[in-house]
PDB file of N, CA and C in Angstrom:
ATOM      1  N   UNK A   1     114.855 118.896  74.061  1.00  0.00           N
ATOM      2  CA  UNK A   1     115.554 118.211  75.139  1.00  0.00           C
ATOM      3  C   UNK A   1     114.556 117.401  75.940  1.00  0.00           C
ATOM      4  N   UNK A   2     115.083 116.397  76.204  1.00  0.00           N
ATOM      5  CA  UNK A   2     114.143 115.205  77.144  1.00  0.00           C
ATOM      6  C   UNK A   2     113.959 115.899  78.837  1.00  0.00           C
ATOM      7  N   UNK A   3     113.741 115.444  79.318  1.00  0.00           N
ATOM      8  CA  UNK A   3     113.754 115.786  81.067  1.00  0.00           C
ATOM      9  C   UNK A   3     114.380 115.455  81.555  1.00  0.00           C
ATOM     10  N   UNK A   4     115.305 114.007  81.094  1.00  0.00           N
ATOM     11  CA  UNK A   4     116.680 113.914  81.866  1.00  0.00           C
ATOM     12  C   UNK A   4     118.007 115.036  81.735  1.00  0.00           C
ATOM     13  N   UNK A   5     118.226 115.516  80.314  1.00  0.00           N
ATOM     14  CA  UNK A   5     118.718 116.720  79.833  1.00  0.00           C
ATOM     15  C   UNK A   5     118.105 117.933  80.901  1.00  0.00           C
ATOM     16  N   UNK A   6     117.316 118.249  80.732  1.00  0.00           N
ATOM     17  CA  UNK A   6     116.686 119.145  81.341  1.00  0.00           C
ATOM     18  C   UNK A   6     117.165 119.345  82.942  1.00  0.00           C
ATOM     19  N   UNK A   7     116.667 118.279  83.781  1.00  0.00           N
ATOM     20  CA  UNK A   7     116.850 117.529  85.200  1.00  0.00           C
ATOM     21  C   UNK A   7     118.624 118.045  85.489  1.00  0.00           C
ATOM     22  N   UNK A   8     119.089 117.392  84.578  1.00  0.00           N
ATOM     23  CA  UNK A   8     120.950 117.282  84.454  1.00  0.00           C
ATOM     24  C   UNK A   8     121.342 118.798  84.459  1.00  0.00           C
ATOM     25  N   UNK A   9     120.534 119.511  83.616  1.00  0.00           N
ATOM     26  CA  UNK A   9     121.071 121.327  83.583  1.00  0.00           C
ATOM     27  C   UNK A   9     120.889 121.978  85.093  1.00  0.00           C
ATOM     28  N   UNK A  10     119.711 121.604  85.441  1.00  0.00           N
ATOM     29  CA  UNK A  10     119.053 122.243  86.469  1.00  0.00           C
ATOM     30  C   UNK A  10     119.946 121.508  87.818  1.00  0.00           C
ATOM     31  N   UNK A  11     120.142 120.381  87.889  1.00  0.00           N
ATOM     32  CA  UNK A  11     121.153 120.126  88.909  1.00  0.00           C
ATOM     33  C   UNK A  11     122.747 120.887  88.552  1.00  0.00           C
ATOM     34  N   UNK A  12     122.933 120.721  87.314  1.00  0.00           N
ATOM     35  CA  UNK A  12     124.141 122.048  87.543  1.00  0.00           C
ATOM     36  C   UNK A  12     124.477 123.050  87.906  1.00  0.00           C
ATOM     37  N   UNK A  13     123.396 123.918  87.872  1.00  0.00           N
ATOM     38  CA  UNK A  13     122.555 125.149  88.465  1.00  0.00           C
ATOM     39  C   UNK A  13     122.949 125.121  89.746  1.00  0.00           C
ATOM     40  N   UNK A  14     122.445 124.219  90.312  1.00  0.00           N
ATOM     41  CA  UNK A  14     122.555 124.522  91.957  1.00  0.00           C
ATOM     42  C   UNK A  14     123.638 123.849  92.439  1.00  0.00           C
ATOM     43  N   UNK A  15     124.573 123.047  91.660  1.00  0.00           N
ATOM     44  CA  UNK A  15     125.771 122.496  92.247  1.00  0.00           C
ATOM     45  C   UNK A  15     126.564 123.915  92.242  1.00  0.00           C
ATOM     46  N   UNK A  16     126.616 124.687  90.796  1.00  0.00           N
ATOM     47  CA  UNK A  16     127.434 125.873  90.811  1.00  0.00           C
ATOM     48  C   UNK A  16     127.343 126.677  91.773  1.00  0.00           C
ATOM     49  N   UNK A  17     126.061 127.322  91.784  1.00  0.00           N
ATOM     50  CA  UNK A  17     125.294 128.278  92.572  1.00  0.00           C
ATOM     51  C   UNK A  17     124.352 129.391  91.280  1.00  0.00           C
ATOM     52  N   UNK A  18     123.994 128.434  91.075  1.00  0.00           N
ATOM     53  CA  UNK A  18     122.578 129.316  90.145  1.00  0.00           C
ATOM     54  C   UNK A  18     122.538 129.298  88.557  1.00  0.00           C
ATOM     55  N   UNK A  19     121.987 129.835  87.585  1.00  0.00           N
ATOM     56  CA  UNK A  19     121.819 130.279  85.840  1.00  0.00           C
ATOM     57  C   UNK A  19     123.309 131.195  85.766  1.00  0.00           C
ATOM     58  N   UNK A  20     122.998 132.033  86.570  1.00  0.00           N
ATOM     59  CA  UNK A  20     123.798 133.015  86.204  1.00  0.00           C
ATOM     60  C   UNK A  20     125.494 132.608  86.574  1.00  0.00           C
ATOM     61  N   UNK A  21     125.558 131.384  87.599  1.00  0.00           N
ATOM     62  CA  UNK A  21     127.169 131.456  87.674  1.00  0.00           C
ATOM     63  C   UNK A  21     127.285 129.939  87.144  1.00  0.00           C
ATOM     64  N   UNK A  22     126.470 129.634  86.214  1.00  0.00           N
ATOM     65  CA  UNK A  22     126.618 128.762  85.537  1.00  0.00           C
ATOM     66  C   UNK A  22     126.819 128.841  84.021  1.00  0.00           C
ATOM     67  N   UNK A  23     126.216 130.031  83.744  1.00  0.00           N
ATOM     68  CA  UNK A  23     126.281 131.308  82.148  1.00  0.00           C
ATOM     69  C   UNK A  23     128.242 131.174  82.707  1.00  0.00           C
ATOM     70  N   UNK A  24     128.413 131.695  83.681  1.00  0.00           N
ATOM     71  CA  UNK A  24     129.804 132.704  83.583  1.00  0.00           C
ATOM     72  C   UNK A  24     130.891 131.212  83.959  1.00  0.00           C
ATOM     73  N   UNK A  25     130.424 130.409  84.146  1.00  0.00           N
ATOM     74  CA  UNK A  25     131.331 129.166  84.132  1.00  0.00           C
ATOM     75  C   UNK A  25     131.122 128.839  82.203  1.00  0.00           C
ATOM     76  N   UNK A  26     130.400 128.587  81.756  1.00  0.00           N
ATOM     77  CA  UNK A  26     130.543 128.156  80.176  1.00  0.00           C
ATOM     78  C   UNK A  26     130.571 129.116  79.325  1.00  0.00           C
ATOM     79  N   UNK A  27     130.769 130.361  79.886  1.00  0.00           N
ATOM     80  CA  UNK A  27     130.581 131.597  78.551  1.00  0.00           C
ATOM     81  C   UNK A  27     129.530 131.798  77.765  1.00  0.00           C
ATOM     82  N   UNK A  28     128.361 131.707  78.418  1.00  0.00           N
ATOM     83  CA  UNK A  28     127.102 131.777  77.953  1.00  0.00           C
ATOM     84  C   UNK A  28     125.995 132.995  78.373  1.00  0.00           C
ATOM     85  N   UNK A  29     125.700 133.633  77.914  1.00  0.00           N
ATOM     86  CA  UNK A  29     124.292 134.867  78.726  1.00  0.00           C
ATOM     87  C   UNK A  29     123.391 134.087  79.685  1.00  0.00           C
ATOM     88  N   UNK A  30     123.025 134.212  80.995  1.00  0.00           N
ATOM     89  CA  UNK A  30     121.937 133.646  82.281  1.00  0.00           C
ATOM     90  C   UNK A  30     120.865 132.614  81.029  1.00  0.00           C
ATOM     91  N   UNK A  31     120.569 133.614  80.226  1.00  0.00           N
ATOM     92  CA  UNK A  31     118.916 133.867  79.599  1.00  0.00           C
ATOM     93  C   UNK A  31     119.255 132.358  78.584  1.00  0.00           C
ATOM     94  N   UNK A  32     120.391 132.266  78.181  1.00  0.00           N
ATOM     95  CA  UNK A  32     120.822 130.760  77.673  1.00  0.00           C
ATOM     96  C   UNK A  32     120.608 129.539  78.264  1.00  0.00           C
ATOM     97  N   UNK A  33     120.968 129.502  79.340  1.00  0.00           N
ATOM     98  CA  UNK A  33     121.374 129.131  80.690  1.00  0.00           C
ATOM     99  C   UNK A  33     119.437 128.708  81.074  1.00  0.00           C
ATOM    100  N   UNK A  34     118.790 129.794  81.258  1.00  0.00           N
ATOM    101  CA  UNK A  34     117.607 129.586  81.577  1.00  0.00           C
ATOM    102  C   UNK A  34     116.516 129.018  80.328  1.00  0.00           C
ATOM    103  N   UNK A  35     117.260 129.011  79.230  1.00  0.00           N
ATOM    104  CA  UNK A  35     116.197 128.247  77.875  1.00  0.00           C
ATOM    105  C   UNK A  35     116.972 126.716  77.550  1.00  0.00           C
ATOM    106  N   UNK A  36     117.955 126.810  78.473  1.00  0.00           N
ATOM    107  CA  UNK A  36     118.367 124.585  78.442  1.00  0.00           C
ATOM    108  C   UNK A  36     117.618 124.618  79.573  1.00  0.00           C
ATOM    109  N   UNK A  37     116.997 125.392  80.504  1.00  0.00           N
ATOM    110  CA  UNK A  37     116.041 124.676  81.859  1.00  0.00           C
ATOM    111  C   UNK A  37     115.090 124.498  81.539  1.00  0.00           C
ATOM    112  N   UNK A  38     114.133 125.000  80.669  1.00  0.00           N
ATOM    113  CA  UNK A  38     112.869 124.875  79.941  1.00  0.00           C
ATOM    114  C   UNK A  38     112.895 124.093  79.329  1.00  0.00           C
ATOM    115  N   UNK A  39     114.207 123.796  78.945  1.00  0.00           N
ATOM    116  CA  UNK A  39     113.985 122.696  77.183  1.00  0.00           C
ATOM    117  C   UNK A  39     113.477 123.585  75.883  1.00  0.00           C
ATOM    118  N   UNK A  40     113.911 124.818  76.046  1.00  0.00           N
ATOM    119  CA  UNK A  40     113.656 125.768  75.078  1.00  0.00           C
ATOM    120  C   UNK A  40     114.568 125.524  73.846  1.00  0.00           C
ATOM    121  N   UNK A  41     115.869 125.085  74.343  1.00  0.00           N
ATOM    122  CA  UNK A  41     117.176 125.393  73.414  1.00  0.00           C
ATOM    123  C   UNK A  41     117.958 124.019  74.565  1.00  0.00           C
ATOM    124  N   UNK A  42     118.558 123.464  72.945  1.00  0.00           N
ATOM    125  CA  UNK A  42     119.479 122.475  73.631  1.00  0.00           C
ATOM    126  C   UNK A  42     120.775 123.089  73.699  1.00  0.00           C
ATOM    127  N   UNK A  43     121.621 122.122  74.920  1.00  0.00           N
ATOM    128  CA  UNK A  43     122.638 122.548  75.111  1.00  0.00           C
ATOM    129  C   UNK A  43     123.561 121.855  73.611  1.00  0.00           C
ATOM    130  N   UNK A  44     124.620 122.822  73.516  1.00  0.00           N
ATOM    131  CA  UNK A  44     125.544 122.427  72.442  1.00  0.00           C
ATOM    132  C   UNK A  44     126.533 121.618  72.685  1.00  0.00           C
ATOM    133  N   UNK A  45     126.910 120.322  72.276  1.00  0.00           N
ATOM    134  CA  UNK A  45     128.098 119.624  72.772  1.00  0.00           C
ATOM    135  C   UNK A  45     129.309 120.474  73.463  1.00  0.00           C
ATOM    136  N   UNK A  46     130.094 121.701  72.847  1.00  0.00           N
ATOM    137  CA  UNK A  46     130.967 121.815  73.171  1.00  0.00           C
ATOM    138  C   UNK A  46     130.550 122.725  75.104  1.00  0.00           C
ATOM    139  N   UNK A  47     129.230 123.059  75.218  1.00  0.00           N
ATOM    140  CA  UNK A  47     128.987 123.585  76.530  1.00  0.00           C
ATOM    141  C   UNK A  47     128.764 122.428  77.471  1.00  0.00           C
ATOM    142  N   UNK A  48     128.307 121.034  77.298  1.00  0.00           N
ATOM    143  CA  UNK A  48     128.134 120.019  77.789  1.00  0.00           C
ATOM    144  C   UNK A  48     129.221 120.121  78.390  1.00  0.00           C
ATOM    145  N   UNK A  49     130.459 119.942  77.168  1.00  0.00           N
ATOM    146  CA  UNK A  49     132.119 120.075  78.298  1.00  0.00           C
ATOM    147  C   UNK A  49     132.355 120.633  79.673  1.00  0.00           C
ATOM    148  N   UNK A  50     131.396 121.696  79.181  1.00  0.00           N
ATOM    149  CA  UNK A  50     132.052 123.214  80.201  1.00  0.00           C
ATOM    150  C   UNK A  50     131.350 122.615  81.228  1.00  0.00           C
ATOM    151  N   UNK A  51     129.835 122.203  80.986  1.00  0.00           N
ATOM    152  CA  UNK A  51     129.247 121.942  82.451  1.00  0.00           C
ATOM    153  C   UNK A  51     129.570 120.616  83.005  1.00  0.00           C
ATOM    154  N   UNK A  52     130.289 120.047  82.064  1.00  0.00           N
ATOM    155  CA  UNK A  52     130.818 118.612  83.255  1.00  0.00           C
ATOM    156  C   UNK A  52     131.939 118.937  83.879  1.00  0.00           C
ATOM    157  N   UNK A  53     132.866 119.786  83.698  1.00  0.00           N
ATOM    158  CA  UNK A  53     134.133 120.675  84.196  1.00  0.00           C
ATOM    159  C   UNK A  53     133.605 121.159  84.962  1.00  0.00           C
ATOM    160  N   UNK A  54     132.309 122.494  85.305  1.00  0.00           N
ATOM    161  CA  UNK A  54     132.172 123.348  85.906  1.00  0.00           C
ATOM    162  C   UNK A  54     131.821 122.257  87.321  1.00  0.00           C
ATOM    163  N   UNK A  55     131.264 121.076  87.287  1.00  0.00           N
ATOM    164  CA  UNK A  55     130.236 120.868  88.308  1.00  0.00           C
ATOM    165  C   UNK A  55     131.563 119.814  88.797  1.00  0.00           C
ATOM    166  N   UNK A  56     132.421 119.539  88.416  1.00  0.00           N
ATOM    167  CA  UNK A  56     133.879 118.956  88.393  1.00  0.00           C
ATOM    168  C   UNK A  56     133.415 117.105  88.346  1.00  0.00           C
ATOM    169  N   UNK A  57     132.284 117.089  87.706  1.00  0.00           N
ATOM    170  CA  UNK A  57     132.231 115.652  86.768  1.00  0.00           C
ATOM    171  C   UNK A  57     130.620 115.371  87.498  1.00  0.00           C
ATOM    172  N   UNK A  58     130.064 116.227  88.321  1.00  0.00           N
ATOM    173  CA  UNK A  58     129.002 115.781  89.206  1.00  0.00           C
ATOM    174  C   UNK A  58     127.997 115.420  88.130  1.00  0.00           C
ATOM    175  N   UNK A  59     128.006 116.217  86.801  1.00  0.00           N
ATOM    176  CA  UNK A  59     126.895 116.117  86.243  1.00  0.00           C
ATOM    177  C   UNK A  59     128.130 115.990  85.003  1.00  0.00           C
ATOM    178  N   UNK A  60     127.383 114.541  83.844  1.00  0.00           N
ATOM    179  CA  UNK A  60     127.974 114.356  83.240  1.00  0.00           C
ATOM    180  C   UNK A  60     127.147 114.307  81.744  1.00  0.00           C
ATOM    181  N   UNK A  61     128.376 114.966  80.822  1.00  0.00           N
ATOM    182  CA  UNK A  61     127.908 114.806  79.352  1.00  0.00           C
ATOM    183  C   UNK A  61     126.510 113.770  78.951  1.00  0.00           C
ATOM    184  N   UNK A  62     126.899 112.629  79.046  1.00  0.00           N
ATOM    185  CA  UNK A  62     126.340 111.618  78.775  1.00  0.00           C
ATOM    186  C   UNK A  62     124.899 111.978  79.359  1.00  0.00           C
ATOM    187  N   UNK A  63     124.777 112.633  80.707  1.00  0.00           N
ATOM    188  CA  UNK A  63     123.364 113.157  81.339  1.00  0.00           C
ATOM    189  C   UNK A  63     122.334 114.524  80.733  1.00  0.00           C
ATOM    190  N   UNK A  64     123.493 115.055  79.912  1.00  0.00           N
ATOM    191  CA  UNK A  64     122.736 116.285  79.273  1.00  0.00           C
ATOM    192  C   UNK A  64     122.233 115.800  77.535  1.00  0.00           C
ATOM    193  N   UNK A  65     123.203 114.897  77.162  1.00  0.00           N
ATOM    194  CA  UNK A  65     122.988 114.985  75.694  1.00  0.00           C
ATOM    195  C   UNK A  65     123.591 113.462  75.370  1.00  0.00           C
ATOM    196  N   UNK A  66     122.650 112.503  75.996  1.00  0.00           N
ATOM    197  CA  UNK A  66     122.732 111.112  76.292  1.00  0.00           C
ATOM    198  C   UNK A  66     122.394 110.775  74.526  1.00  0.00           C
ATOM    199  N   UNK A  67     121.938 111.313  73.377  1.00  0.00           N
ATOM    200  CA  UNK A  67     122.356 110.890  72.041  1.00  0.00           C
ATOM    201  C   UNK A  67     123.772 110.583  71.305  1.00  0.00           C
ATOM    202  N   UNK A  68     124.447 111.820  72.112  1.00  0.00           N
ATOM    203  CA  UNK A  68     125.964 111.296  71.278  1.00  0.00           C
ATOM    204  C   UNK A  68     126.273 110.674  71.825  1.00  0.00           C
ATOM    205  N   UNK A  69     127.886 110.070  70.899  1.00  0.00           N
ATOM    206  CA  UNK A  69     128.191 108.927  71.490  1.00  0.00           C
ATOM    207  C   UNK A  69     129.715 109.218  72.154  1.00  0.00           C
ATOM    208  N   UNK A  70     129.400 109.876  73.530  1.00  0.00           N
ATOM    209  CA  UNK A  70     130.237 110.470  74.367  1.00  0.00           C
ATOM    210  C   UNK A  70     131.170 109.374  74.560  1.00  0.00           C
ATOM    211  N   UNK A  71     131.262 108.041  74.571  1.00  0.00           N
ATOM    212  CA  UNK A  71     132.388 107.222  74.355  1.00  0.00           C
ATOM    213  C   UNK A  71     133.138 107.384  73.141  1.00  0.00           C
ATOM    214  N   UNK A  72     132.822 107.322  72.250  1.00  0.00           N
ATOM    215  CA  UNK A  72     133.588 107.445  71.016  1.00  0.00           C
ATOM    216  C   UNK A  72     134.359 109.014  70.987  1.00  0.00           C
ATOM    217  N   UNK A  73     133.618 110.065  71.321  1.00  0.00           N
ATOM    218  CA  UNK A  73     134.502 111.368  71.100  1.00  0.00           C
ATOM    219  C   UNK A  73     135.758 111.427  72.225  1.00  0.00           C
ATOM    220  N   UNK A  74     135.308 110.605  74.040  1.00  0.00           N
ATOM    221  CA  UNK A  74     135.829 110.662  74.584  1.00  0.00           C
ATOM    222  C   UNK A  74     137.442 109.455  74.206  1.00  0.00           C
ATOM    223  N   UNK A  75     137.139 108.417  73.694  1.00  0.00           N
ATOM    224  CA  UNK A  75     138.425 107.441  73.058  1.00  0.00           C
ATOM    225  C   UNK A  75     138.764 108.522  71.849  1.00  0.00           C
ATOM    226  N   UNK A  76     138.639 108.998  71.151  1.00  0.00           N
ATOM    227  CA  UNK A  76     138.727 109.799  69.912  1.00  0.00           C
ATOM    228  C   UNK A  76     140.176 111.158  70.625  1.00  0.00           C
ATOM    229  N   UNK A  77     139.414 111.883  71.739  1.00  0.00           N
ATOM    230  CA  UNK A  77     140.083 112.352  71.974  1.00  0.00           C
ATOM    231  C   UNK A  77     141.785 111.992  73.122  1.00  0.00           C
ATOM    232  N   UNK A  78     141.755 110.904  73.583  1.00  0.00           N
ATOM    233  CA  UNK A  78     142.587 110.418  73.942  1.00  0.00           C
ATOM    234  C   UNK A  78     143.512 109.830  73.268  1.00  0.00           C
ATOM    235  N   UNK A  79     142.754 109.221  72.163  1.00  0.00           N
ATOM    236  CA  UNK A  79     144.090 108.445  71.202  1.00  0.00           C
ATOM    237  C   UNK A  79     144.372 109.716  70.794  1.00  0.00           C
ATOM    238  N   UNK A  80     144.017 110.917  70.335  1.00  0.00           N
ATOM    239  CA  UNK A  80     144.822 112.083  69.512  1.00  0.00           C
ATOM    240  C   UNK A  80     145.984 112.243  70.480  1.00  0.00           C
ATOM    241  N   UNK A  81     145.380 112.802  71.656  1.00  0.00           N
ATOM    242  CA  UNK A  81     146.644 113.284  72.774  1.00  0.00           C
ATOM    243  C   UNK A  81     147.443 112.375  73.498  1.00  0.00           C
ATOM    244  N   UNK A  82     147.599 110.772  72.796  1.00  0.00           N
ATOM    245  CA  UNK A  82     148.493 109.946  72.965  1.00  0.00           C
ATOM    246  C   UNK A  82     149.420 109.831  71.441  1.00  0.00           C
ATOM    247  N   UNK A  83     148.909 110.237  70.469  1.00  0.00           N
ATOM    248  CA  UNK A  83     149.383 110.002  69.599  1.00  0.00           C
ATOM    249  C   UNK A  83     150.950 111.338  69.001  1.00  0.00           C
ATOM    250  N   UNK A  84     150.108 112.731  70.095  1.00  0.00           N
ATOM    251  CA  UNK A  84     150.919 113.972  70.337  1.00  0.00           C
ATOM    252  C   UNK A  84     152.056 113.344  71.025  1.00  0.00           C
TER     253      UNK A  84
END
């Protein structure tokens, strides 16, 4: 993970209130939580979700895992649930 990734976790952290109520917002163990702050372990797309939900958009996909192409999954998933 780059330092903007990194930067982006760690401001989630304290928008929530900490590792640990940021683990229990994405369903993750603290110790997870504390190896995306290091840049130990990247975050996984589908937790990116959780933490742009958890922080209620403060910190966004595109800021944790600025490789994908969070436009395309985000049109991807809209045409499906227009197409429902």
């Amino acid at each position: 993970m780059d330092k903007t990734s990194i930067s982006a976790v760690s401001r989630a952290c304290e928008i929530v209130g900490g590792k640990s109520a940021l683990a229990r917002a994405v369903g993750v163990k603290p110790a997870t939580v504390a190896q995306w702050c290091t840049g130990e372990r990247p975050v996984p797309p589908s937790k990116c979700i959780g933490i742009e939900k958890a922080t209620k958009r403060s910190v966004r996909v595109e800021q944790i895992l600025p490789e994908l192409d969070w436009g395309f999954i985000r049109g991807s998933v809209k045409a499906i649930a227009e197409a429902v």
